[in-house]
Every structure is written in C-alpha cells, then in structure tokens.
Protein backbone atom coordinates (compact mmCIF):
# COMPACT_ATOMS: atom_id res chain seq x y z
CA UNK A 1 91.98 78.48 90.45
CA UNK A 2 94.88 78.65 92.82
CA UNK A 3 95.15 78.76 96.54
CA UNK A 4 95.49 82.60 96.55
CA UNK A 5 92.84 82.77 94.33
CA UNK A 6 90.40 80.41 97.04
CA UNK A 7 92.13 82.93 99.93
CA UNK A 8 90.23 85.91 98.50
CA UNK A 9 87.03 84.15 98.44
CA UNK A 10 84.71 83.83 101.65
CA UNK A 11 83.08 80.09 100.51
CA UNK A 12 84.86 77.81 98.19
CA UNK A 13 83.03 78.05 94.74
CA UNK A 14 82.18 75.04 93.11
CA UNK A 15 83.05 73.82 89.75
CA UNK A 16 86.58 72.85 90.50
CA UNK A 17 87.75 70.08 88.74
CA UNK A 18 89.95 67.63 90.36
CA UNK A 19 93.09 69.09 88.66
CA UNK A 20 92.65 72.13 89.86
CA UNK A 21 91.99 70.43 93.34
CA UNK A 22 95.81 68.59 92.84
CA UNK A 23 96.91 72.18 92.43
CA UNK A 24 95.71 73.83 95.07
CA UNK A 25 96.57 70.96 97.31
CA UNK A 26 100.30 71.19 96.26
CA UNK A 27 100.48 74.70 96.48
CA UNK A 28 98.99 74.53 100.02
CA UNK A 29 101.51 72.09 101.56
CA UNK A 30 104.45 74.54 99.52
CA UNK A 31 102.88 77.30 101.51
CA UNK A 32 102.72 75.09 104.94
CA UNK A 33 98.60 75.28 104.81
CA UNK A 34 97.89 71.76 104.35
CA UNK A 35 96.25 71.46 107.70
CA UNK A 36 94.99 74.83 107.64
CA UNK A 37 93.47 74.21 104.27
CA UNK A 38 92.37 70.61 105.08
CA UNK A 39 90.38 72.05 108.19
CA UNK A 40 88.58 75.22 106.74
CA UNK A 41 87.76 72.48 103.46
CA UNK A 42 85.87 70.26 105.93
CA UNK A 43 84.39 73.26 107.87
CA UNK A 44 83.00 74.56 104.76
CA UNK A 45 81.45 71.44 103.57
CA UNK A 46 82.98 72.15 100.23
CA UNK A 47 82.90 69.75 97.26
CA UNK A 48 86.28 68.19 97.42
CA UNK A 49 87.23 65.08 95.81
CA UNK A 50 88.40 62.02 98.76
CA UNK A 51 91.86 62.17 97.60
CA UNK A 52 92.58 66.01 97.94
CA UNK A 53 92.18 65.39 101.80
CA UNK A 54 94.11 62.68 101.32
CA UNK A 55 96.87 64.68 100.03
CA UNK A 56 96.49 67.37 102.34
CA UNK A 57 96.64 65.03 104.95
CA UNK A 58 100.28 63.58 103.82
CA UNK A 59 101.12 67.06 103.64
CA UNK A 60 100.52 68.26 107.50
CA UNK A 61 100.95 64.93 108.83
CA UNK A 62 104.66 64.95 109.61
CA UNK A 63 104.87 68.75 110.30
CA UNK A 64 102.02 67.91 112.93
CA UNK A 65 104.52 65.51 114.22
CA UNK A 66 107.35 67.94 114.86
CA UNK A 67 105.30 69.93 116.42
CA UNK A 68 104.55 67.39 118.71
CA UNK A 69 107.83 67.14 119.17
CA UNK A 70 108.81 70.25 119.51
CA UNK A 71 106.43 70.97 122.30
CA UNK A 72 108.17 68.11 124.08
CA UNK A 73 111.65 69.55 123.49
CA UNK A 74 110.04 72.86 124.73
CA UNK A 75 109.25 71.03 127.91
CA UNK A 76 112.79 69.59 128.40
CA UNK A 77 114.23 73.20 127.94
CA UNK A 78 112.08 74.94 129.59
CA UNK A 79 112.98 72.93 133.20
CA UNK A 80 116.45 73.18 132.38
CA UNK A 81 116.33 76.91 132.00
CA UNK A 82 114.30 77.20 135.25
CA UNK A 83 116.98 75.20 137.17
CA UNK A 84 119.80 77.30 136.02
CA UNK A 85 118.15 80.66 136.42
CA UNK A 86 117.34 81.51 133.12
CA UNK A 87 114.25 83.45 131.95
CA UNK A 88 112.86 83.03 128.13
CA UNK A 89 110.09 84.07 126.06
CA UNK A 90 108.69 81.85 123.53
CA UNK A 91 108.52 82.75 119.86
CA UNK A 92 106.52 82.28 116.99
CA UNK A 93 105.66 78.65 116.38
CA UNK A 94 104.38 77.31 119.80
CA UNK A 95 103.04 80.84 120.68
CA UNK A 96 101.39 81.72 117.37
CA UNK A 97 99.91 77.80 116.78
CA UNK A 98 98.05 78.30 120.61
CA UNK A 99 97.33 81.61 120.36
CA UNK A 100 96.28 82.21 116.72
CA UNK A 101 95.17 78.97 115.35
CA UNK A 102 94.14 76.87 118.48
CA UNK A 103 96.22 73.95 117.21
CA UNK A 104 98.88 72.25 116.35
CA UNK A 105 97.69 70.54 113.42
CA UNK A 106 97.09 73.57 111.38
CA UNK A 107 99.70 75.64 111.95
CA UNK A 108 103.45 73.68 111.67
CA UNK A 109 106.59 74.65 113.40
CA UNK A 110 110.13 74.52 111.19
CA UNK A 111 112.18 74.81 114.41
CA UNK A 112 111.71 76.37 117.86
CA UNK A 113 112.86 79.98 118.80
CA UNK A 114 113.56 80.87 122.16
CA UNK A 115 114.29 84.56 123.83
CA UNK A 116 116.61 85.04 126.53
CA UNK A 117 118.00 88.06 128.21
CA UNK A 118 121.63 88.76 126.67
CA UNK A 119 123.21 88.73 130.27
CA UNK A 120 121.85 84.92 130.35
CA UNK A 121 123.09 83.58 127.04
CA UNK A 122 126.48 81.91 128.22
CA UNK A 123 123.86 80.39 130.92
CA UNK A 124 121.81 78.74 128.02
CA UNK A 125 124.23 78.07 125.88
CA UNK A 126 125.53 76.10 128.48
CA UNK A 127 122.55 74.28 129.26
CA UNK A 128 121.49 73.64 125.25
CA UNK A 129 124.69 71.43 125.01
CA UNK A 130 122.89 69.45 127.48
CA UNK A 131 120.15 68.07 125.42
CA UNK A 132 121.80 69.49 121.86
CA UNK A 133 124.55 70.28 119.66
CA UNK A 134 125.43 73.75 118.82
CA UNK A 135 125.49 74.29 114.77
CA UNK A 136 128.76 75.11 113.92
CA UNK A 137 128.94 78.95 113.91
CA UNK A 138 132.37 81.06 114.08
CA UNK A 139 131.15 82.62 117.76
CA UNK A 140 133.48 85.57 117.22
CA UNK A 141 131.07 86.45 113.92
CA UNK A 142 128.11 85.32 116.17
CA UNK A 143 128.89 87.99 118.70
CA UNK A 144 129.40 90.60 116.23
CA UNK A 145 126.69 90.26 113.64
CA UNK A 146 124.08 87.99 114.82
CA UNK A 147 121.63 87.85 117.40
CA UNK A 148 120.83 84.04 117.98
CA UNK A 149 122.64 80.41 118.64
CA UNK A 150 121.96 77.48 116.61
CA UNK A 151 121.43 73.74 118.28
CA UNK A 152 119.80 70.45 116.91
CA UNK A 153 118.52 68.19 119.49
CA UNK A 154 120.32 65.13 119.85
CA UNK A 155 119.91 62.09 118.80
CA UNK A 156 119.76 60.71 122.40
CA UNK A 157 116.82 62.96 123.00
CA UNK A 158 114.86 62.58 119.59
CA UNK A 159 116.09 60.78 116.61
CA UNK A 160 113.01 61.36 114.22
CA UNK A 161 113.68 60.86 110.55
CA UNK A 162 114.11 65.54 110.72
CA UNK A 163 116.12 66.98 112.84
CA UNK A 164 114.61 69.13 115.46
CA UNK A 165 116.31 72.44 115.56
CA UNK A 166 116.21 75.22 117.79
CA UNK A 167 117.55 78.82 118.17
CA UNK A 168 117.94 80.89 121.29
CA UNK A 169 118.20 83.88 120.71
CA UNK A 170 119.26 86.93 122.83
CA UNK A 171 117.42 89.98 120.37
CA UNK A 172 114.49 90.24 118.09
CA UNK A 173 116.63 91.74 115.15
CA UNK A 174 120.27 91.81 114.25
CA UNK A 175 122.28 94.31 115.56
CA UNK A 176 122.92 96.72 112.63
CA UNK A 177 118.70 96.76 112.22
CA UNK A 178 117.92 100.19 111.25
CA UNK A 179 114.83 99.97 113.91
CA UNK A 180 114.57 101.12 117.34
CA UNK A 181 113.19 98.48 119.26
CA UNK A 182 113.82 98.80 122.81
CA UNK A 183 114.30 95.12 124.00
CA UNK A 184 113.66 96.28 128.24
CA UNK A 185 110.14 97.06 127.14
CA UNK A 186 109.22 93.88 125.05
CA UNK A 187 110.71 91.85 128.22
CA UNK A 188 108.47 94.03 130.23
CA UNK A 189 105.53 93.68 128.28
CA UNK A 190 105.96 90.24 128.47
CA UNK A 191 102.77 87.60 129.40
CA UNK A 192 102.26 84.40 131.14
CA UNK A 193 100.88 81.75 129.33
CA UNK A 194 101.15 78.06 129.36
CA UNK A 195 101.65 76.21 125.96
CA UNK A 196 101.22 72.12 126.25
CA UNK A 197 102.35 71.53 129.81
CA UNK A 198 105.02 74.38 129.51
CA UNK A 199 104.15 77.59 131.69
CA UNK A 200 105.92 80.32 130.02
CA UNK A 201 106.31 83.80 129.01
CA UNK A 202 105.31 85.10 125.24
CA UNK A 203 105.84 88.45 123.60
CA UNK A 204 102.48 90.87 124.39
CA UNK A 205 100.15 91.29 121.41
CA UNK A 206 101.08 94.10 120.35
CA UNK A 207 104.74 93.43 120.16
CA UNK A 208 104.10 89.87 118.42
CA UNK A 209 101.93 91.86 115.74
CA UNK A 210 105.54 94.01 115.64
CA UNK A 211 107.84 90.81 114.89
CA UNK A 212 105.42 89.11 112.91
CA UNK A 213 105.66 91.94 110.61
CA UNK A 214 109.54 92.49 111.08
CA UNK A 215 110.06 88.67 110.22
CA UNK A 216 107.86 89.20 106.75
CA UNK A 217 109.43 92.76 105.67
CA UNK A 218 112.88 93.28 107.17
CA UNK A 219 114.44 89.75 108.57
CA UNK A 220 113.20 88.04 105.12
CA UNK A 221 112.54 90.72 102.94
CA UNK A 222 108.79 89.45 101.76
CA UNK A 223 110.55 85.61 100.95
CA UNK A 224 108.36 84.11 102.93
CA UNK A 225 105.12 81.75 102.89
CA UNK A 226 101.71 82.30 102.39
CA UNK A 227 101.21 80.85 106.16
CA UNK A 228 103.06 83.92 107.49
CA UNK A 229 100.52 86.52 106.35
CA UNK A 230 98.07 84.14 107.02
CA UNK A 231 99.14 84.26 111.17
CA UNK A 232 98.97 87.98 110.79
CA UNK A 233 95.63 87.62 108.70
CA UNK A 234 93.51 85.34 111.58
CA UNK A 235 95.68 87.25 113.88
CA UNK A 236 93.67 90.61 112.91
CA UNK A 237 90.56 88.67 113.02
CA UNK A 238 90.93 86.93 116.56
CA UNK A 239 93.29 88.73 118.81
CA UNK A 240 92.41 91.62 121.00
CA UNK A 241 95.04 94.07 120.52
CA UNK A 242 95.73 97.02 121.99
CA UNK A 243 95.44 99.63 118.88
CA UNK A 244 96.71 102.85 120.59
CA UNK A 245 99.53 100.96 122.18
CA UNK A 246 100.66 99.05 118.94
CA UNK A 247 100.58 102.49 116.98
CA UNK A 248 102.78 103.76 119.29
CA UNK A 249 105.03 100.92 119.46
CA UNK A 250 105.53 100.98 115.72
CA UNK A 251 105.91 104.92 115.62
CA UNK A 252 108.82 104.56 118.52
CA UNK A 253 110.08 101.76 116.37
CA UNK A 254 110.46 103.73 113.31
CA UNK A 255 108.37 100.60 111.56
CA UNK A 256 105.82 102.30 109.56
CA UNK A 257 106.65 101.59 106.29
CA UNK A 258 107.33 97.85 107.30
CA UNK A 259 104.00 97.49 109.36
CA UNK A 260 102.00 99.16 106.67
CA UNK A 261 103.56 97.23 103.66
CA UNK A 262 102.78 94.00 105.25
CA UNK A 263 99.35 95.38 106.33
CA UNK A 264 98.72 96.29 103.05
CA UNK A 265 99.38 92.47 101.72
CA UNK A 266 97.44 91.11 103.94
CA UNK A 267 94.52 93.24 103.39
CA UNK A 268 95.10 91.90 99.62
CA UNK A 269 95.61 88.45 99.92
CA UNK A 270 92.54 87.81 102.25
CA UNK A 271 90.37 90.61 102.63
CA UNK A 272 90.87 91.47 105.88
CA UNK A 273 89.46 94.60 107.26
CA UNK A 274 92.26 96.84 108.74
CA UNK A 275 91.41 98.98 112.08
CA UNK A 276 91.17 102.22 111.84
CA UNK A 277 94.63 102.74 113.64
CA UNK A 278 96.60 100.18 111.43
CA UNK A 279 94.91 101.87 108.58
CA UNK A 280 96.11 105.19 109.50
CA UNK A 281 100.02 103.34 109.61
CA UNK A 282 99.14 102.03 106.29
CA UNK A 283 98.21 105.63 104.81
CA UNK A 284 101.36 107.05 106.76
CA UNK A 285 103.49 104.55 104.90
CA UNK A 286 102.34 105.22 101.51
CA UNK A 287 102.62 102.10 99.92
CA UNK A 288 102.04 102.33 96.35
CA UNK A 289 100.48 99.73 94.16
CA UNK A 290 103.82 98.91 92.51
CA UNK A 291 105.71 98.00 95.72
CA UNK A 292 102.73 95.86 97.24
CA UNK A 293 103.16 94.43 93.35
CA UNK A 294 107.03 93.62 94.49
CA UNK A 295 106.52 92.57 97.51
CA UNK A 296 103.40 89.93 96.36
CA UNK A 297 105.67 88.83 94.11
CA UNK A 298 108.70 87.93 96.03
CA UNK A 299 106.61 86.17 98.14
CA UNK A 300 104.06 83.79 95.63
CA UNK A 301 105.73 83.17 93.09
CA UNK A 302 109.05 81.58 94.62
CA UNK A 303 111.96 83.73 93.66
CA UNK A 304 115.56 83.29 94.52
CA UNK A 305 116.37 83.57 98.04
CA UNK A 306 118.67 86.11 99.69
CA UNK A 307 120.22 83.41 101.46
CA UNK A 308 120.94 81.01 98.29
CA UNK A 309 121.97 84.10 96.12
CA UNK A 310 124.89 84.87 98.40
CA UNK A 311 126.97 82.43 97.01
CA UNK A 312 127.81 85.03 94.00
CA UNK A 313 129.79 87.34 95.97
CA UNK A 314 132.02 84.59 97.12
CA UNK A 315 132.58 83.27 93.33
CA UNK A 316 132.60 86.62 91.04
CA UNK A 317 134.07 89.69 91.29
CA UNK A 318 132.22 93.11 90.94
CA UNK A 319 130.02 93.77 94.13
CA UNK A 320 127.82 96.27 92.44
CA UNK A 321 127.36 94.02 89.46
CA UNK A 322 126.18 91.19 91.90
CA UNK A 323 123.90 93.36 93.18
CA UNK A 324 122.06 93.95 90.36
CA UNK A 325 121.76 91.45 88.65
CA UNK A 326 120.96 89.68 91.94
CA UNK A 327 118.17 92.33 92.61
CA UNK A 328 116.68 91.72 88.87
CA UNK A 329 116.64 87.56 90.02
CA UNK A 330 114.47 88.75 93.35
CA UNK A 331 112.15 90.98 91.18
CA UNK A 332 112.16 90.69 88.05
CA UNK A 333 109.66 93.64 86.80
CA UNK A 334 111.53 96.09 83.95
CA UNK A 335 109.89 98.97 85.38
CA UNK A 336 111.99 98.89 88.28
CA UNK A 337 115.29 98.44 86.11
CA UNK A 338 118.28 100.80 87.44
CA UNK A 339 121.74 100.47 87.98
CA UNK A 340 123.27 100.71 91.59
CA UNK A 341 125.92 103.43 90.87
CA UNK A 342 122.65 106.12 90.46
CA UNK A 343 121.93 105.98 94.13
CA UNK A 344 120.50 109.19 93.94
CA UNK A 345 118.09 107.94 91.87
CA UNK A 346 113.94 107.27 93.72
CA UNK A 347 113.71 103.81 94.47
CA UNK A 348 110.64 101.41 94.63
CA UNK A 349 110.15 101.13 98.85
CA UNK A 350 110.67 96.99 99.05
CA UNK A 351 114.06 97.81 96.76
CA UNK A 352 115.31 100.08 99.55
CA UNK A 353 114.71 97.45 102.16
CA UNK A 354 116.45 95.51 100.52
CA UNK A 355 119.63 96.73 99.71
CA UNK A 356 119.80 97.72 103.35
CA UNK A 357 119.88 93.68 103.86
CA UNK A 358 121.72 93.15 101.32
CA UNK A 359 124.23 95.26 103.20
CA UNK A 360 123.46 93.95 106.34
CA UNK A 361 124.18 90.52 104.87
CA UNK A 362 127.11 91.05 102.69
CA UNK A 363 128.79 92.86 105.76
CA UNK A 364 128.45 89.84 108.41
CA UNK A 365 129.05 86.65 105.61
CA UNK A 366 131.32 88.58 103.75
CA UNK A 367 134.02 90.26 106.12
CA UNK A 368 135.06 86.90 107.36
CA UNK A 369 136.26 87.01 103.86
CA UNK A 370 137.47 90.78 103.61
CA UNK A 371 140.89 90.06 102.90
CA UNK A 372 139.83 88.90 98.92
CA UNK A 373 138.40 92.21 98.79
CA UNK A 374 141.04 94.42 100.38
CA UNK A 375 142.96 95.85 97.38
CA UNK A 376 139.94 95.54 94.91
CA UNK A 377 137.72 97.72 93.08
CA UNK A 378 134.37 96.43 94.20
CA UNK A 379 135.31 96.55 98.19
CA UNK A 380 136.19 100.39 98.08
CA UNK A 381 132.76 100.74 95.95
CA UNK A 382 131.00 98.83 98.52
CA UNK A 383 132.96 101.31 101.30
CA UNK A 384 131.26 104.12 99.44
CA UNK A 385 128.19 102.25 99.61
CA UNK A 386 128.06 101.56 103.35
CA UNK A 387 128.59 105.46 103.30
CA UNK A 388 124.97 106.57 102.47
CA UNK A 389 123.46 103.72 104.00
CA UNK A 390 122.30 106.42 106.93
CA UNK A 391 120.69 108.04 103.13
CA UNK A 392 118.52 104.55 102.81
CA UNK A 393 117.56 103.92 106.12
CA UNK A 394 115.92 107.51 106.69
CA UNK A 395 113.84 106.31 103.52
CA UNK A 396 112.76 102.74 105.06
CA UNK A 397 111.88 103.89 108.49
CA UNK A 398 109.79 106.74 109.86
C-alpha cells in the first residue's frame, strides 16, 4: 500500500502494518504531503501507529517554517514594492496554501514567486538587492530566453539553516512558449486578497487553474510532485470557478491538450469528478490511456530530470543521439521506442511536449555555447530541427 494507492481511496483501510505505514510516510514527505497527510490521518481517525505522526511531523516541520518565513519576506517586499511604485501579483505558494488548503502547515512553499509588470522589472530588481542577492544569471541570456530574476534573501534579513529564495518574475511562461496567453488580461483579471498581513493581488481562479496546469504539463513537463496535482485536485473540490470563462481562457490559450492531460491525471490519481466543461476540454484533447500512462509515470516514479539531464549536451557530441537516449531515461516504456530522425513519424502527445522543451531548453542553455557547435554535424541537424518545430507545436496546442 503506497501513498497513491491511499489517494484513490475515500477512508484509510485498515490492516496496514507499520512497514507499510514507514512507507507511506516517506513517500509523503518525497511528495511534500507530510502535513497534508498528517492532517487528513488525524481527521480520519485512522489506525496509525504514534511514530508515523511522528515522522510526518519531522517531515512538514521545517517546510512549515519557511513558510513562515516566507510570509515574512513577503511582507518586507511587498512595502518595498509599494514605496517604489511597483505592482505584483502573488504566485503559487502563499496564494495556493490560503486559498486552497487554508494553511500553512499543509501545504509548503520551496521559494516565493512574485509577478510584476515587465515595464517595472528594473524597478524591482532594484529594490530586491535591497533585502537580497541576485543569483548569478548572464542578464543578456535572462533578457532573451527567460522570463524571471533569481534572489536569495540575505543573511542580514534571515539566516535560517535554508536559504530563502525568491523569483520575480515579469511573465507566466518563457518567451518562445508555444501558448497564447495574453498577459494584459491575467493583470486585469487580477483579485485583491490579503495573505498573512500582506494585502495583495493574486491571479483570478480561472487563470490560476491555467498556470497550475501550465507549471505540471509545459514548464516541467509532468516532473513534478504528487502535491501539485493534489492543489489542482482540492482545488476542483473547493474553489468556485468560473467554468464558461476558464473554457474560454484555455481555448484562446491554445491549452487544451495541456489542461486536459493534467485533468485527466488528476481525475486518476484521486477520483475527482471533472465538470462538465473541463470534461468537454478533456474529450477535446483526446488523451489516450498510453500518454496519461507517460505522463503518471514521469511524475511517481522519479525519473531523470530535464534540468539534471542537460549536462549531456555540454559533454557528448551528437544532439539527436542525446535526445534519445535522454527521452528513453524520462520514459522508459518500449512501446514508445523511435528514433528522432523519423519526425514524420505519430508521436505519443507528452513526447511532443517534450521535445518542444527540449528545444526550448537546449536553445537558451545551449547557445551561450553555440560556438562548439558551429561547424558540427549535430548543430546543422538541430537547425533542421528547429525548422518543423511550427510542425510540433500545431500538434501540442489547439
């Protein structure tokens, strides 16, 4: 019995012996659930031995402490921000642990993410130094390819045994996204809230549904927690959202397929019944069992990151090769065996996605280092590549 197993089920069975208890309780604080887990144990009454909460309780502790924390940062940047002018909308952690979860405990925060309007960024950059130090980013690749700043708070301002870090960013999605989200609207659609003793803007529901399923399909390509399906799981469940408006946000946004993918997982991992709208996405998408399969997969069972797999472009040569075999490290399932050069060939939906990352990736941490590549087999391949990307994006958006 493992924690995805326990997801499915609407009252914790009995029976479980205290192994299995150790296991669960591991994978929970892997997945960030400890205090999720430790909360919907004791609301449940279930038979669990003393020591699992225990356990679960050395798991969320310290996250429950940077959150703490956080909040206070949030505070500090927040009145710095309003002195200089600067607008922001809150993201994710602070927003979705309020909003979603009505706490702090059970839902932890890895850093802070903060919005701003792009014609205010040299304004907050400015005003981050104050209280933090910017990571050290080439700005000129910054400008180009990303879409956020990096800072960790100093030490003057918190010195906890982590780091707290922060990102301000100035757009949802990089800049060579395949999507069409039109950033005028989300600031417009914008809401007043106040989170701890912050008053502050958040993303509406609908468009917060949008990211959190962005940030699972297309920023991390399904490498992500069990806690992130989770928000979008209780987030179904809780939240009034605007059904008619959402569908039309993710038509305009040409996010169907990654909406109804993510949908889809949810719907597996914990049961949760769809509306009749995000159903109708889900149909539109067509997600077939293999590519929920993929995309379970990725997630659960811990593969290889993008990130940490980059490092073999930079040390062998043949891009394509790379590719491959670092697409058979991310999902390893024979059926789904093919080799790059057959582009034409039909590929599973998650694979697509994918390579358009890949791409979207190689091009930003790889050009810096273009001139290795220059007179080189594998760059002009990857030229031709970049060449029918238009080919794979009209097959992960609609």
């Amino acid at each position: 019995m493992d924690i995805l197993s326990l997801a499915k089920e609407k009252k914790f069975p009995s029976g479980i012996d205290e192994k299995g208890w150790k296991r669960v309780a591991k994978e929970a604080q892997y997945h960030s659930l400890s205090g999720y887990l430790s909360e919907v144990l004791k609301s449940e009454k279930a038979d669990v031995p003393p020591q699992i909460f225990e356990s679960l309780s050395s798991g969320y502790a310290p996250a429950w402490r940077d959150s703490l924390a956080y909040l206070a940062i949030l505070e500090k940047v927040e009145k710095l921000f309003s002195v200089d002018g600067i607008d922001l909308i809150v993201l994710k952690g602070p927003h979705v642990a309020q909003e979603i979860y009505r706490s702090f405990k059970q839902r932890p925060m890895s850093d802070l993410d903060i919005l701003v309007k792009k014609a205010h960024v040299e304004k907050a950059h400015k005003s981050m130094k104050k209280i933090s130090v910017p990571e050290n980013w080439n700005i000129t690749w910054i400008e180009k390819y990303h879409y956020h700043y990096g800072y960790t708070v100093s030490e003057k301002i918190y010195s906890g045994v982590k780091p707290l870090k922060i990102e301000v960013h100035w757009n949802l999605l990089p800049p060579d996204n395949p999507f069409l989200l039109d950033m005028e609207e989300v600031w417009a659609d914008a809401t007043n809230v106040q989170i701890g003793n912050v008053k502050c803007k958040v993303l509406s529901k609908e468009h917060l549904l949008l990211y959190l399923c962005l940030h699972i399909a297309f920023l991390h390509v399904f490498q992500v927690k069990l806690l992130h399906f989770l928000d979008i799981g209780l987030f179904l469940k809780k939240e009034e959202i605007q059904w008619q408006k959402f569908s039309e946000i993710a038509h305009e946004t040409k996010a169907i397929k990654a909406v109804g993918l993510v949908a889809k997982a949810v719907n597996a991992l914990f049961g949760v019944e769809l509306p009749e709208e995000l159903s109708e996405i889900v149909q539109k998408a067509s997600i077939d069992e293999n590519t929920l399969e993929d995309a379970l997969i990725f997630s659960l069972k811990k593969q290889q990151t993008v990130h940490t797999s980059f490092s073999r472009f930079k040390k062998k040569s043949g891009f394509l090769r790379n590719l491959v075999s670092l697409y058979f490290s991310l999902f390893p399932t024979p059926k789904h065996i093919i080799e790059m050069e057959k582009i034409e060939a039909p590929f599973p939906d998650v694979f697509i996605a994918y390579v358009s990352r890949v791409i979207s990736l190689f091009k930003r941490r790889i050009y810096p280092f273009a001139e290795i590549y220059k007179n080189r087999e594998e760059f002009s391949k990857f030229m031709a590549f970049e060449e029918i990307k238009e080919k794979i994006i009209d097959k992960i958006t609609m």
